[in-house]
N, C-alpha and C. Protein backbone atom coordinates (compact mmCIF):
# COMPACT_ATOMS: atom_id res chain seq x y z
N UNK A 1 -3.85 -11.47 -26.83
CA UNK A 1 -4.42 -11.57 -25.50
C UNK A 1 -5.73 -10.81 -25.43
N UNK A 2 -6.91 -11.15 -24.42
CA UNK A 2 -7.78 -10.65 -24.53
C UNK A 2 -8.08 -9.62 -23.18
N UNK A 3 -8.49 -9.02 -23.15
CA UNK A 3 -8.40 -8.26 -21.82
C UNK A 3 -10.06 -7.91 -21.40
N UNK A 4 -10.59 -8.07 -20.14
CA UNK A 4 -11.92 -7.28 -19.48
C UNK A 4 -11.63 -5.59 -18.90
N UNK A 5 -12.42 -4.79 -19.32
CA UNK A 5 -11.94 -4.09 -18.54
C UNK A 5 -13.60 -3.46 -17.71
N UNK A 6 -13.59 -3.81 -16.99
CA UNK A 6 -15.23 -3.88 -15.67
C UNK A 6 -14.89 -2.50 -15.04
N UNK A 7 -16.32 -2.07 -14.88
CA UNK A 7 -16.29 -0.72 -13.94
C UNK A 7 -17.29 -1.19 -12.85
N UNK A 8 -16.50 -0.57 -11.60
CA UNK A 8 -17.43 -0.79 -10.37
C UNK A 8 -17.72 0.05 -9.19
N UNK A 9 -18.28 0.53 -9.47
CA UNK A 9 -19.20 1.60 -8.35
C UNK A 9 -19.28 1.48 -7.23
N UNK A 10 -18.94 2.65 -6.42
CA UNK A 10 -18.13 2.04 -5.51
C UNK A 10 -18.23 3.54 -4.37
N UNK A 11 -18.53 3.44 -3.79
CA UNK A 11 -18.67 4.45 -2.01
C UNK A 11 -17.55 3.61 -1.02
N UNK A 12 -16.61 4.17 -0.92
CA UNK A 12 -15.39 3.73 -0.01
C UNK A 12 -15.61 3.10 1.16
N UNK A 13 -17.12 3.88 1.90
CA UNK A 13 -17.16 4.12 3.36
C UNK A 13 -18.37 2.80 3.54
N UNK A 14 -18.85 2.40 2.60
CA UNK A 14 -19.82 1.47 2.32
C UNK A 14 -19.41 0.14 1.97
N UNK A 15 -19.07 -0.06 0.43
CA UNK A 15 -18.83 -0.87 -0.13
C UNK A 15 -17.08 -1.85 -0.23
N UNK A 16 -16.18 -1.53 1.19
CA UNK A 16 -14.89 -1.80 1.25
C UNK A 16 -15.02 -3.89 1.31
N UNK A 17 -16.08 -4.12 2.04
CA UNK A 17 -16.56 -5.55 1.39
C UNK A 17 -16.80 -6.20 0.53
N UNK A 18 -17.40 -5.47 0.33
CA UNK A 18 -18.24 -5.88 -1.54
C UNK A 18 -16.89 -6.01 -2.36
N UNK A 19 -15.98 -5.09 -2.24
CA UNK A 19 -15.27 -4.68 -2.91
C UNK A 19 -14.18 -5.99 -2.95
N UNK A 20 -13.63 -6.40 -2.04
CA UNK A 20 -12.38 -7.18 -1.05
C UNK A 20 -13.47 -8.67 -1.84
N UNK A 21 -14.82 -8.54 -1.78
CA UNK A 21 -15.12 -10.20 -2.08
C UNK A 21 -15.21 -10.27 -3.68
N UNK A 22 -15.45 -9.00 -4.35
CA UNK A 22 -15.52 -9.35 -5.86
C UNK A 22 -14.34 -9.12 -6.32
N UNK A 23 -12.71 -8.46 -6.16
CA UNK A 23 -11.68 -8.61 -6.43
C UNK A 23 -11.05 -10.39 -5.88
N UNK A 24 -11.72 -11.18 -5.16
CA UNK A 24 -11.05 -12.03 -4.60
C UNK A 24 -12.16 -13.30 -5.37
N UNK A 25 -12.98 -13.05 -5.69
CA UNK A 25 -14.07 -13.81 -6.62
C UNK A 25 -13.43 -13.61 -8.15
N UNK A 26 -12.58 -12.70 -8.85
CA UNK A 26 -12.51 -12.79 -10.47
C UNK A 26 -11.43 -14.10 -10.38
N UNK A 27 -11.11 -14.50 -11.49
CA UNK A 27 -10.81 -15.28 -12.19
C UNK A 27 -9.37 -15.16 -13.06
N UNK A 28 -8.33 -15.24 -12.75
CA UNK A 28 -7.20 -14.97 -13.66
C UNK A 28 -6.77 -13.80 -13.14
N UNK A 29 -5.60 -13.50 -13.71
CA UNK A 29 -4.39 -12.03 -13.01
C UNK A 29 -5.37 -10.37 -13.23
N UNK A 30 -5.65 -10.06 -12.42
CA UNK A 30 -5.26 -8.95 -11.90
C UNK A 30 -4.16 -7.56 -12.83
N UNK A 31 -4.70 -7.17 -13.89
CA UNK A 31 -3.56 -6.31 -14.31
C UNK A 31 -3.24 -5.10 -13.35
N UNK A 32 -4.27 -4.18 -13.35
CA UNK A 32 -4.14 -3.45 -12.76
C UNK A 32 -5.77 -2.81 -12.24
N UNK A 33 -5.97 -1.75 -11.19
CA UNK A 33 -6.85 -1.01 -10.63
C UNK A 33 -6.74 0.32 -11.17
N UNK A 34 -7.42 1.13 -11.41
CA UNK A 34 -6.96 2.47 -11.30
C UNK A 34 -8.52 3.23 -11.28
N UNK A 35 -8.46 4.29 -10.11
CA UNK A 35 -9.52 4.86 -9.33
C UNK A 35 -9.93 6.00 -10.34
N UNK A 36 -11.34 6.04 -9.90
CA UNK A 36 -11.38 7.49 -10.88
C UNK A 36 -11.84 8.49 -9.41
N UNK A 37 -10.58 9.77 -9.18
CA UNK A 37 -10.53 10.38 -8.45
C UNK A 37 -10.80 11.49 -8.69
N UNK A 38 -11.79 11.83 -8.43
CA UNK A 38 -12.87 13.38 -8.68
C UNK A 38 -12.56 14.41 -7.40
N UNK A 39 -11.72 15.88 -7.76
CA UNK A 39 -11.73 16.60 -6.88
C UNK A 39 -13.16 17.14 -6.44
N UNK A 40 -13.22 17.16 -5.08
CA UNK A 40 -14.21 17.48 -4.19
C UNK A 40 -14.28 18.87 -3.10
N UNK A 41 -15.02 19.87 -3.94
CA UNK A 41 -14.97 21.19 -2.58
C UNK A 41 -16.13 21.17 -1.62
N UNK A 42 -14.87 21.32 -0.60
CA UNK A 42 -16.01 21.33 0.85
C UNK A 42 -15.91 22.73 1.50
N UNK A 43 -16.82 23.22 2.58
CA UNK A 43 -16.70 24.44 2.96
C UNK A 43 -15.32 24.77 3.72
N UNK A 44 -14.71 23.51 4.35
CA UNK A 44 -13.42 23.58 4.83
C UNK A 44 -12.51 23.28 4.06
N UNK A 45 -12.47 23.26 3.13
CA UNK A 45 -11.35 23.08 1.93
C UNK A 45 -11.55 21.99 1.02
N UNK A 46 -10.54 21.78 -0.13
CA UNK A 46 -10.87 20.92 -1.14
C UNK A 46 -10.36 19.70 -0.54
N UNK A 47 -10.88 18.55 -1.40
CA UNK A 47 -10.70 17.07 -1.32
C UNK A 47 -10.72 16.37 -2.16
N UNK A 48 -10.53 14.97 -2.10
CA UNK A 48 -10.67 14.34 -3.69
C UNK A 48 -11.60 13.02 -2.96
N UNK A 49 -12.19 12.52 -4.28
CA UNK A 49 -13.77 11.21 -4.40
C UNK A 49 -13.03 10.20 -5.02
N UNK A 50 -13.56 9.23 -4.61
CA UNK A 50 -13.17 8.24 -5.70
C UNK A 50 -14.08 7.99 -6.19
N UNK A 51 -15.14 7.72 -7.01
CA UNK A 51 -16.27 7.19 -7.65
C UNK A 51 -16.40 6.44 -7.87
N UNK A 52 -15.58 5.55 -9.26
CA UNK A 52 -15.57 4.11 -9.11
C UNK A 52 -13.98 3.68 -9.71
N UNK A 53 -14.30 2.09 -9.48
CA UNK A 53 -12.61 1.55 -9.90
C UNK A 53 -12.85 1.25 -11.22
């Protein structure tokens, strides 16, 4: 079997469109997503980023 594996850049608060039309634009199954989640410190406490899928 052959597999793609695509990275896509990605601002949550921005790009939740972009996102919804190019997952619904590929071609064939879907294995899986997995986020790259970057902890984030803020002056009110820590948080986590997603950067890209």
């Amino acid at each position: 079997m052959k597999y793609r594996v695509l990275r896509f850049d990605i601002n949550m608060n921005k790009d939740k469109a972009r996102l919804e039309q190019y997952l619904n634009s590929i071609e064939g199954e879907i294995v899986s997503i997995i986020p790259n989640v970057k902890p984030t410190f803020l002056p009110m406490g820590a948080t986590a980023k997603v950067d890209f899928l």
